[in-house]
N, C-alpha and C. Protein backbone atom coordinates (compact mmCIF):
# COMPACT_ATOMS: atom_id res chain seq x y z
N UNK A 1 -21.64 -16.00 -3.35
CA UNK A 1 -20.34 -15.51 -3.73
C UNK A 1 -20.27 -13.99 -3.63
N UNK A 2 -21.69 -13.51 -4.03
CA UNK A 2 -21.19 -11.87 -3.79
C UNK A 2 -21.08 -11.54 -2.24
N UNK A 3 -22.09 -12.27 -1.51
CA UNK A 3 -21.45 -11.87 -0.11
C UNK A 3 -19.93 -12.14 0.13
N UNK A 4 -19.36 -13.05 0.23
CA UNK A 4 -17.90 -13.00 0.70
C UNK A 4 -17.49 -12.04 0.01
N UNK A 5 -17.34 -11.78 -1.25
CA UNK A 5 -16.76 -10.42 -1.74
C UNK A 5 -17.25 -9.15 -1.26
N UNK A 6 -18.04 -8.99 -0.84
CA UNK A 6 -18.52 -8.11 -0.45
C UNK A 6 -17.83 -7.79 0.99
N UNK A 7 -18.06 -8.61 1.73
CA UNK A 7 -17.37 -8.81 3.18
C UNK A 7 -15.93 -8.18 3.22
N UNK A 8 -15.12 -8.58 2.18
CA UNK A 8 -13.73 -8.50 1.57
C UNK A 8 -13.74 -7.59 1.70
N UNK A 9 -14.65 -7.13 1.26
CA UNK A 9 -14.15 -5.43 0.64
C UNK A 9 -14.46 -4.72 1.85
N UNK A 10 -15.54 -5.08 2.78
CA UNK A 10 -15.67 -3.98 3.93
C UNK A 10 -14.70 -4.38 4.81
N UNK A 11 -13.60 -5.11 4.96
CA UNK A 11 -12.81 -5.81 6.15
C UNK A 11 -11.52 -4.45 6.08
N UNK A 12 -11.37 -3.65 7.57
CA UNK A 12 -10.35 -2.75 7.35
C UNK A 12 -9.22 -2.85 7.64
N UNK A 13 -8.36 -2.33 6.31
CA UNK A 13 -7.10 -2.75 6.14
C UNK A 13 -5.90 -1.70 7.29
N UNK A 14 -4.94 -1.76 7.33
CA UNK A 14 -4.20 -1.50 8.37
C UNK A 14 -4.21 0.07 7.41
N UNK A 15 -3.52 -0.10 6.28
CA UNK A 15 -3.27 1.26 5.51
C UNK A 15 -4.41 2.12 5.74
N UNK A 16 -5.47 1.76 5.52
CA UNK A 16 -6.49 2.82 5.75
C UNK A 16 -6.44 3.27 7.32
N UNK A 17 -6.13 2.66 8.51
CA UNK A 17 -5.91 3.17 8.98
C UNK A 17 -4.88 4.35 9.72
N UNK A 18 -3.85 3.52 9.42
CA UNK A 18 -2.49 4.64 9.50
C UNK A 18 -2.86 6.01 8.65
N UNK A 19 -3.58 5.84 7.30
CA UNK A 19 -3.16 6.94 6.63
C UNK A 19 -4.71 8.21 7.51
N UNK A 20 -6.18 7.15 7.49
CA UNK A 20 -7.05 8.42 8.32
C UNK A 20 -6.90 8.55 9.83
N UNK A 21 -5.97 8.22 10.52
CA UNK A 21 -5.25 8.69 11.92
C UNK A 21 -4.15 8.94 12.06
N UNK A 22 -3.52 8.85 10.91
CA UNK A 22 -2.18 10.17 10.57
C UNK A 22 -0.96 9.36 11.45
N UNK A 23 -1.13 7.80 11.81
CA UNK A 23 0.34 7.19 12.69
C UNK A 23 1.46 7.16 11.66
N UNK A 24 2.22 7.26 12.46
CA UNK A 24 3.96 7.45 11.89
C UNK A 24 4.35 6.00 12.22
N UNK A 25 4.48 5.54 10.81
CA UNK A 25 5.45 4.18 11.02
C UNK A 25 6.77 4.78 11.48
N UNK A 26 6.75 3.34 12.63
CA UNK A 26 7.98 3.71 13.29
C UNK A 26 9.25 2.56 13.20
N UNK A 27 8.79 1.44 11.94
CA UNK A 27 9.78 0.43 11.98
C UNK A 27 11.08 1.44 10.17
N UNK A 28 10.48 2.46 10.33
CA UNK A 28 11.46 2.92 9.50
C UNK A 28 13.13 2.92 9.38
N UNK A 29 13.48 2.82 8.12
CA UNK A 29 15.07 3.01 8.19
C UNK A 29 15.48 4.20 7.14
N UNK A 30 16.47 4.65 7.05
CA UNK A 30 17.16 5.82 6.57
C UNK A 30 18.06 5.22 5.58
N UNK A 31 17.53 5.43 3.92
CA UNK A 31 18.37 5.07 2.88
C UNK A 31 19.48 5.84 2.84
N UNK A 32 20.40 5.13 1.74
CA UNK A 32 21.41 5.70 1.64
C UNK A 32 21.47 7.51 1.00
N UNK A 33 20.09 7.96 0.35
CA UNK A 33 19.34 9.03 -0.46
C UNK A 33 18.90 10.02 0.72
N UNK A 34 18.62 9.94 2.18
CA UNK A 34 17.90 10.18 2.97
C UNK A 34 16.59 10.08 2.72
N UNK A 35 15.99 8.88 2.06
CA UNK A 35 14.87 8.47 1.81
C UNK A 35 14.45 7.28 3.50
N UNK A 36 13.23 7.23 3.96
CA UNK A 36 12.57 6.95 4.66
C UNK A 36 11.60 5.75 4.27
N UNK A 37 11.99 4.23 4.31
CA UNK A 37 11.19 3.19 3.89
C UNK A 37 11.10 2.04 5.34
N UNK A 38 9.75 1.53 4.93
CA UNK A 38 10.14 0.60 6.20
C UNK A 38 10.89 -0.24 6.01
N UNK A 39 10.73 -1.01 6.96
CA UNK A 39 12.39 -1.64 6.98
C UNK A 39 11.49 -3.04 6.76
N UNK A 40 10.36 -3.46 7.02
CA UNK A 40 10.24 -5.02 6.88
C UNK A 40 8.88 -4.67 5.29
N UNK A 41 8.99 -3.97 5.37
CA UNK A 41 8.26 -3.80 3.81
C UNK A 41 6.49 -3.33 4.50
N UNK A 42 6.05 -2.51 4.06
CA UNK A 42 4.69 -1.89 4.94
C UNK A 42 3.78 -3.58 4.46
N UNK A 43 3.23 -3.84 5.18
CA UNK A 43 1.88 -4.60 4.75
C UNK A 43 0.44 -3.50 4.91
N UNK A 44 0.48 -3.02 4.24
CA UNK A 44 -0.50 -1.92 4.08
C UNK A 44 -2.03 -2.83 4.06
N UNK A 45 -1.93 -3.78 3.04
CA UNK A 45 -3.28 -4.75 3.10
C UNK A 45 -3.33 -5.92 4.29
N UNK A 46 -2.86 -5.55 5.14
CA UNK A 46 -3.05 -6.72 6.63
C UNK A 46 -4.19 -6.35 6.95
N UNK A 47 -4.93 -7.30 7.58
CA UNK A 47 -6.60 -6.98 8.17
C UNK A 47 -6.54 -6.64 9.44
N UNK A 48 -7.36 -5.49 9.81
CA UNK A 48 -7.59 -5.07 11.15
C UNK A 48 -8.85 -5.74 11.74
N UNK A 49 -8.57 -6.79 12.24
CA UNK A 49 -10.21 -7.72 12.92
C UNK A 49 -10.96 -6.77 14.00
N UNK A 50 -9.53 -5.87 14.72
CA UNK A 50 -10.45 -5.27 16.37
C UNK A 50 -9.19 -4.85 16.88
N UNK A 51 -9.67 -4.08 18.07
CA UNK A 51 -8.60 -3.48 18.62
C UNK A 51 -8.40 -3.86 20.00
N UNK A 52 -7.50 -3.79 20.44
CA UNK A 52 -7.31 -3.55 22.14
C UNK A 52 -5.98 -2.55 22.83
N UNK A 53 -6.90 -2.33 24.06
CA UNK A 53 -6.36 -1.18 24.70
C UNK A 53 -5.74 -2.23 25.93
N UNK A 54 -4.42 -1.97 25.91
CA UNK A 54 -3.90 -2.71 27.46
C UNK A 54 -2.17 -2.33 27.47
N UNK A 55 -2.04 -2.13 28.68
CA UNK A 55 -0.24 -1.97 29.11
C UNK A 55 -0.39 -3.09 29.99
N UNK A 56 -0.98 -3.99 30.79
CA UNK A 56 -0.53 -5.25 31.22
C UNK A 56 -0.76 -6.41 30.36
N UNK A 57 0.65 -6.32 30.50
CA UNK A 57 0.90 -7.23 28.99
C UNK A 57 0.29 -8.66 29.00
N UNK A 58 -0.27 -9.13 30.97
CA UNK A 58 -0.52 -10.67 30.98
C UNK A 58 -2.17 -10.18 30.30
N UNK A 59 -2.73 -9.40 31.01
CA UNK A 59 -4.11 -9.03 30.54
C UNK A 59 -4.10 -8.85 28.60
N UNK A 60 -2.84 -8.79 27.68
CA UNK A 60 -3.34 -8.78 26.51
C UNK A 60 -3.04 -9.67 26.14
N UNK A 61 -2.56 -10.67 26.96
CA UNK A 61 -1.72 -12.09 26.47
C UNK A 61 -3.67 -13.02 26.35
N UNK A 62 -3.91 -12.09 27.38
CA UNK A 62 -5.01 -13.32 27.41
C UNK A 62 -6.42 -12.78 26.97
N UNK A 63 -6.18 -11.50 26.55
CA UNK A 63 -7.50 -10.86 25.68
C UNK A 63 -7.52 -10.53 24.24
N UNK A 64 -6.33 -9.90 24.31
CA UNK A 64 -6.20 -9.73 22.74
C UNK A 64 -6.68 -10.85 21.62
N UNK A 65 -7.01 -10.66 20.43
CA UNK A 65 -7.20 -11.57 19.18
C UNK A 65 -6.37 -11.22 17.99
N UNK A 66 -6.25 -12.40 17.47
CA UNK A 66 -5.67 -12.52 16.28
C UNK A 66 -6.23 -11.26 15.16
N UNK A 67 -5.51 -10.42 14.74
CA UNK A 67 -5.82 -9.57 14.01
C UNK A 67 -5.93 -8.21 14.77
N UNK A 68 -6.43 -7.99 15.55
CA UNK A 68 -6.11 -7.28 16.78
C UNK A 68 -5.30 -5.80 16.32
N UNK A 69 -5.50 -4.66 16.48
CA UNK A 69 -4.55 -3.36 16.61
C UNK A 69 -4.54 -3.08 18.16
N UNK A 70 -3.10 -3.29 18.46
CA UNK A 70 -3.06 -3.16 20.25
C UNK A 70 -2.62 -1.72 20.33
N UNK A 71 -3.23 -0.96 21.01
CA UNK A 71 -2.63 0.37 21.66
C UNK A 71 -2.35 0.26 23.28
N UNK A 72 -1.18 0.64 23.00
CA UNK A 72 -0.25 0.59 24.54
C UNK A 72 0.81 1.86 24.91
N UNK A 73 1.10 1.78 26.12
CA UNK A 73 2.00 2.95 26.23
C UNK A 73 3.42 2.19 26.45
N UNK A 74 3.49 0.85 26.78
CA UNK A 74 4.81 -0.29 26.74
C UNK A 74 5.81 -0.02 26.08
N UNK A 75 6.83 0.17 26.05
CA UNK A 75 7.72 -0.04 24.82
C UNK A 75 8.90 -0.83 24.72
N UNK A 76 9.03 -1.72 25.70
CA UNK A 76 9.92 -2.48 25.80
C UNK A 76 9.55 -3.76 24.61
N UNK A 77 10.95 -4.34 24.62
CA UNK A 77 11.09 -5.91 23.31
C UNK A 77 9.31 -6.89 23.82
N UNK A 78 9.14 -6.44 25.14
CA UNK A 78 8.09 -8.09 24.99
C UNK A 78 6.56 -7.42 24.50
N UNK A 79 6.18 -6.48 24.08
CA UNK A 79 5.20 -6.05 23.44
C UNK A 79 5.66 -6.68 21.54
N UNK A 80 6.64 -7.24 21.55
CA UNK A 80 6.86 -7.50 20.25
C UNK A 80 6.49 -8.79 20.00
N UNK A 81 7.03 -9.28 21.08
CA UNK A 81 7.13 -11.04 21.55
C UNK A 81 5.25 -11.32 21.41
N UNK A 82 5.08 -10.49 22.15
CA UNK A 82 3.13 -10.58 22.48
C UNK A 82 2.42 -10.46 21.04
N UNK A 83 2.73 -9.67 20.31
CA UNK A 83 1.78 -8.96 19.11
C UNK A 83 2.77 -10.67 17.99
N UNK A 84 3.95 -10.90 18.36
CA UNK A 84 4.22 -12.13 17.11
C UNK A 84 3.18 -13.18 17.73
N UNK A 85 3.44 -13.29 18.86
CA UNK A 85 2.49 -14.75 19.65
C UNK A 85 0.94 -14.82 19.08
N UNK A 86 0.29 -13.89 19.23
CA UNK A 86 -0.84 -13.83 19.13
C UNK A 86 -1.21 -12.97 17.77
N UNK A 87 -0.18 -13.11 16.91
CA UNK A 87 -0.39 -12.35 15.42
C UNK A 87 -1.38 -11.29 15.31
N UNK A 88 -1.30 -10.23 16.35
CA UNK A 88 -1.77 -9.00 15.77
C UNK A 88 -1.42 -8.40 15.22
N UNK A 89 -2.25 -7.66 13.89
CA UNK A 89 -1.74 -6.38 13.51
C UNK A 89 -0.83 -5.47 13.30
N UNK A 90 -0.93 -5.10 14.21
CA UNK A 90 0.11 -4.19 14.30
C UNK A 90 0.43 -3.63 16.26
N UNK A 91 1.41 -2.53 16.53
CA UNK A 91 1.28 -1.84 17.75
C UNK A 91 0.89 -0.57 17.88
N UNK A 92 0.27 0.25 18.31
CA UNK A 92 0.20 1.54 18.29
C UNK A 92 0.69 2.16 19.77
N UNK A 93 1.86 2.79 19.52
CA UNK A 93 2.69 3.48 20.89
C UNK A 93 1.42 4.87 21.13
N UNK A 94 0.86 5.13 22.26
CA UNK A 94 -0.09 6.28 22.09
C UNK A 94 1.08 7.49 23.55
N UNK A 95 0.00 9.17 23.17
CA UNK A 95 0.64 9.82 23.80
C UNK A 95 2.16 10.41 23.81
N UNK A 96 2.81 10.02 23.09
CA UNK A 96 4.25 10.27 21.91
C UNK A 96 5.17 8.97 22.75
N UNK A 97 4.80 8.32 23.63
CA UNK A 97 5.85 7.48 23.93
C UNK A 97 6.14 6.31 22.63
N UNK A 98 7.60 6.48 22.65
CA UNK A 98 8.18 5.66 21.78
C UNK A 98 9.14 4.51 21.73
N UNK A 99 8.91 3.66 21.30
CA UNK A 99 10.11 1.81 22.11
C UNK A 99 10.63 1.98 21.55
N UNK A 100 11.66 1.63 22.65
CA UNK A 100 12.97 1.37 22.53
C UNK A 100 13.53 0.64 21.32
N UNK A 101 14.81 1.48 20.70
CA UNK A 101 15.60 0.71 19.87
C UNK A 101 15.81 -0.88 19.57
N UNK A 102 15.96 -1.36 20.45
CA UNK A 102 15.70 -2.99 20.84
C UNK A 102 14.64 -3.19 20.35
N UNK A 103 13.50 -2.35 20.23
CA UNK A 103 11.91 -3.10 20.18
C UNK A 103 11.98 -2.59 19.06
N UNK A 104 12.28 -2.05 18.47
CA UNK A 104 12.21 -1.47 16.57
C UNK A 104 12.85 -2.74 15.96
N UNK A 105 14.40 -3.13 16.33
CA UNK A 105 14.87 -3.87 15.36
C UNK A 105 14.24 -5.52 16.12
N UNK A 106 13.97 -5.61 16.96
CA UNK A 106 13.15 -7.43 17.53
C UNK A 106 11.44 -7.16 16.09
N UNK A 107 10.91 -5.82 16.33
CA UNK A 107 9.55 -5.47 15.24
C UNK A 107 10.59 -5.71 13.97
N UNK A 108 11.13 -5.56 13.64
CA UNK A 108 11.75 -5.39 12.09
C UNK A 108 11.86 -7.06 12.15
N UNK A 109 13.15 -7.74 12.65
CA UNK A 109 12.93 -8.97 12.24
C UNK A 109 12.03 -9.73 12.21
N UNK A 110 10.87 -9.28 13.38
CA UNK A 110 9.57 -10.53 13.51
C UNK A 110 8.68 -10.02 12.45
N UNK A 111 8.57 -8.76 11.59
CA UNK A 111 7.95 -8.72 10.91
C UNK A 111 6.29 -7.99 11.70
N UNK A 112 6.54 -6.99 12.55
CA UNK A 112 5.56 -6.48 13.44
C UNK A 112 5.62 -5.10 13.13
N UNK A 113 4.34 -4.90 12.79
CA UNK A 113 4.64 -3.18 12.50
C UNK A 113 4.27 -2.61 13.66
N UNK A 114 4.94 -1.40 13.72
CA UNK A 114 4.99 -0.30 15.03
C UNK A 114 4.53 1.20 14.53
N UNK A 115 3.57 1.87 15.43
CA UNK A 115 3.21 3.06 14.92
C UNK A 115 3.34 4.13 15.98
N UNK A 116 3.34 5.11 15.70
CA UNK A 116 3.24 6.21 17.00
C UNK A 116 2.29 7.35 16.76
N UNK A 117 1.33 7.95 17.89
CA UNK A 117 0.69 8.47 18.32
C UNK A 117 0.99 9.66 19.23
N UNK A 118 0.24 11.00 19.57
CA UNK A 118 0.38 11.80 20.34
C UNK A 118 -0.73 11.63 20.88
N UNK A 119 -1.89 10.90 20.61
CA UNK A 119 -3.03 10.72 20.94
C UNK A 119 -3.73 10.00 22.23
N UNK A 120 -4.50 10.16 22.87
CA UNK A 120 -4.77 9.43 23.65
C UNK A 120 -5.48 7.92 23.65
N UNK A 121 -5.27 6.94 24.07
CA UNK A 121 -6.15 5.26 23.97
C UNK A 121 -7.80 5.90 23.08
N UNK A 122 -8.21 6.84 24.42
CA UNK A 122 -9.45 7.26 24.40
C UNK A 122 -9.92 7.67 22.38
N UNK A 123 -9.08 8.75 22.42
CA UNK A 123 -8.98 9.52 21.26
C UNK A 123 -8.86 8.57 19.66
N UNK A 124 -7.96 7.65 19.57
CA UNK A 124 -7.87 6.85 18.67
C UNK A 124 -9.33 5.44 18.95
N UNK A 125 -9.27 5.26 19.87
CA UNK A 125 -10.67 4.54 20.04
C UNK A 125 -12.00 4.70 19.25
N UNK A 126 -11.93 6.36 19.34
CA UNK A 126 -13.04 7.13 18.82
C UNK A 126 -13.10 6.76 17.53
N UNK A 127 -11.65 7.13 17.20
CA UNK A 127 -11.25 7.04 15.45
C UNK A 127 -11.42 6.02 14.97
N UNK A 128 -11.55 4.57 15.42
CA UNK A 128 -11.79 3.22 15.03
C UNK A 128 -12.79 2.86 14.90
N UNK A 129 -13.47 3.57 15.76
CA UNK A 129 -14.97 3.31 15.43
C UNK A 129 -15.37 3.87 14.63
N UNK A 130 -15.32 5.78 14.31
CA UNK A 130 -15.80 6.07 13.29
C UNK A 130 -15.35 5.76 12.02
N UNK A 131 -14.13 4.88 11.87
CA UNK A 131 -13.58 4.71 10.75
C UNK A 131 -14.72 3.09 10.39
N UNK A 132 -15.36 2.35 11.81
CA UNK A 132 -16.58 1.41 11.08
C UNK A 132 -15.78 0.12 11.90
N UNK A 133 -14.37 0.30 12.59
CA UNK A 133 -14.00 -0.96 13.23
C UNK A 133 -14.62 -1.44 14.57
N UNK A 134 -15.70 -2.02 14.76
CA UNK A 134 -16.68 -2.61 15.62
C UNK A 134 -15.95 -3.04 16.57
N UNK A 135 -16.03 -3.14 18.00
CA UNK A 135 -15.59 -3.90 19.31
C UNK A 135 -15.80 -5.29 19.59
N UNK A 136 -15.86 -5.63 20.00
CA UNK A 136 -16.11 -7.52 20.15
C UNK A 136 -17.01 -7.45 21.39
N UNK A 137 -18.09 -8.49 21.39
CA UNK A 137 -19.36 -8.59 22.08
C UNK A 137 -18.78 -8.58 23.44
């Protein structure tokens, strides 16, 4: 029993990452206060299993995993469609490109969080690892 708890506790959560690589949620909306909340509610405690790097979307259809943080430069609606199908994580837009309006509110209803980056694939890669998130064999 203390192992699984233990496990628990080292499994990294999405929040820890957004907050030590500094991404800007981007499924935000604008209160009536000019207050800034997300719009499908943060899941801050979602599990980050692994990451993947891909803009051909058939290549992440068929690599990506469940749990998954995908970094892409895509920003069209079917990067939304892909990350609900295969329940990853989250998206990370890298390099400041940012999706399209369409792909914010398709992420808001499916319940897909979206982040943005000035960073490079390379650069946040780095950061996943030193943050302890391991690659897949």
């Amino acid at each position: 029993m203390k192992q699984s708890r233990r496990a628990e506790e080292e499994r990294m959560k999405l929040r820890k990452i957004v907050e030590d690589l500094s991404l800007k949620p981007l499924n935000e909306e604008e209160t009536a206060q000019g207050d800034s909340t997300m719009a499908t509610g943060f899941a801050g405690d979602r599990e980050v299993t692994g990451c993947y790097i891909g803009d051909l979307l058939s290549n992440v259809m068929s690599h990506a995993e469940e749990g998954d943080l995908w970094l892409t430069v895509q920003t069209n609606q079917n990067v939304v469609a892909i990350a609900q199908l295969l329940n990853l994580s989250g998206i990370v837009f890298l390099e400041g490109h940012l999706p399209q309006p369409e792909t914010i509110t398709r992420a808001n209803q499916e319940k897909i969080f979206l982040f943005g980056t000035n960073d490079s694939a390379y650069e946040v890669a780095v950061c996943l690892s030193k943050l302890g998130l391991e690659g897949k064999p």
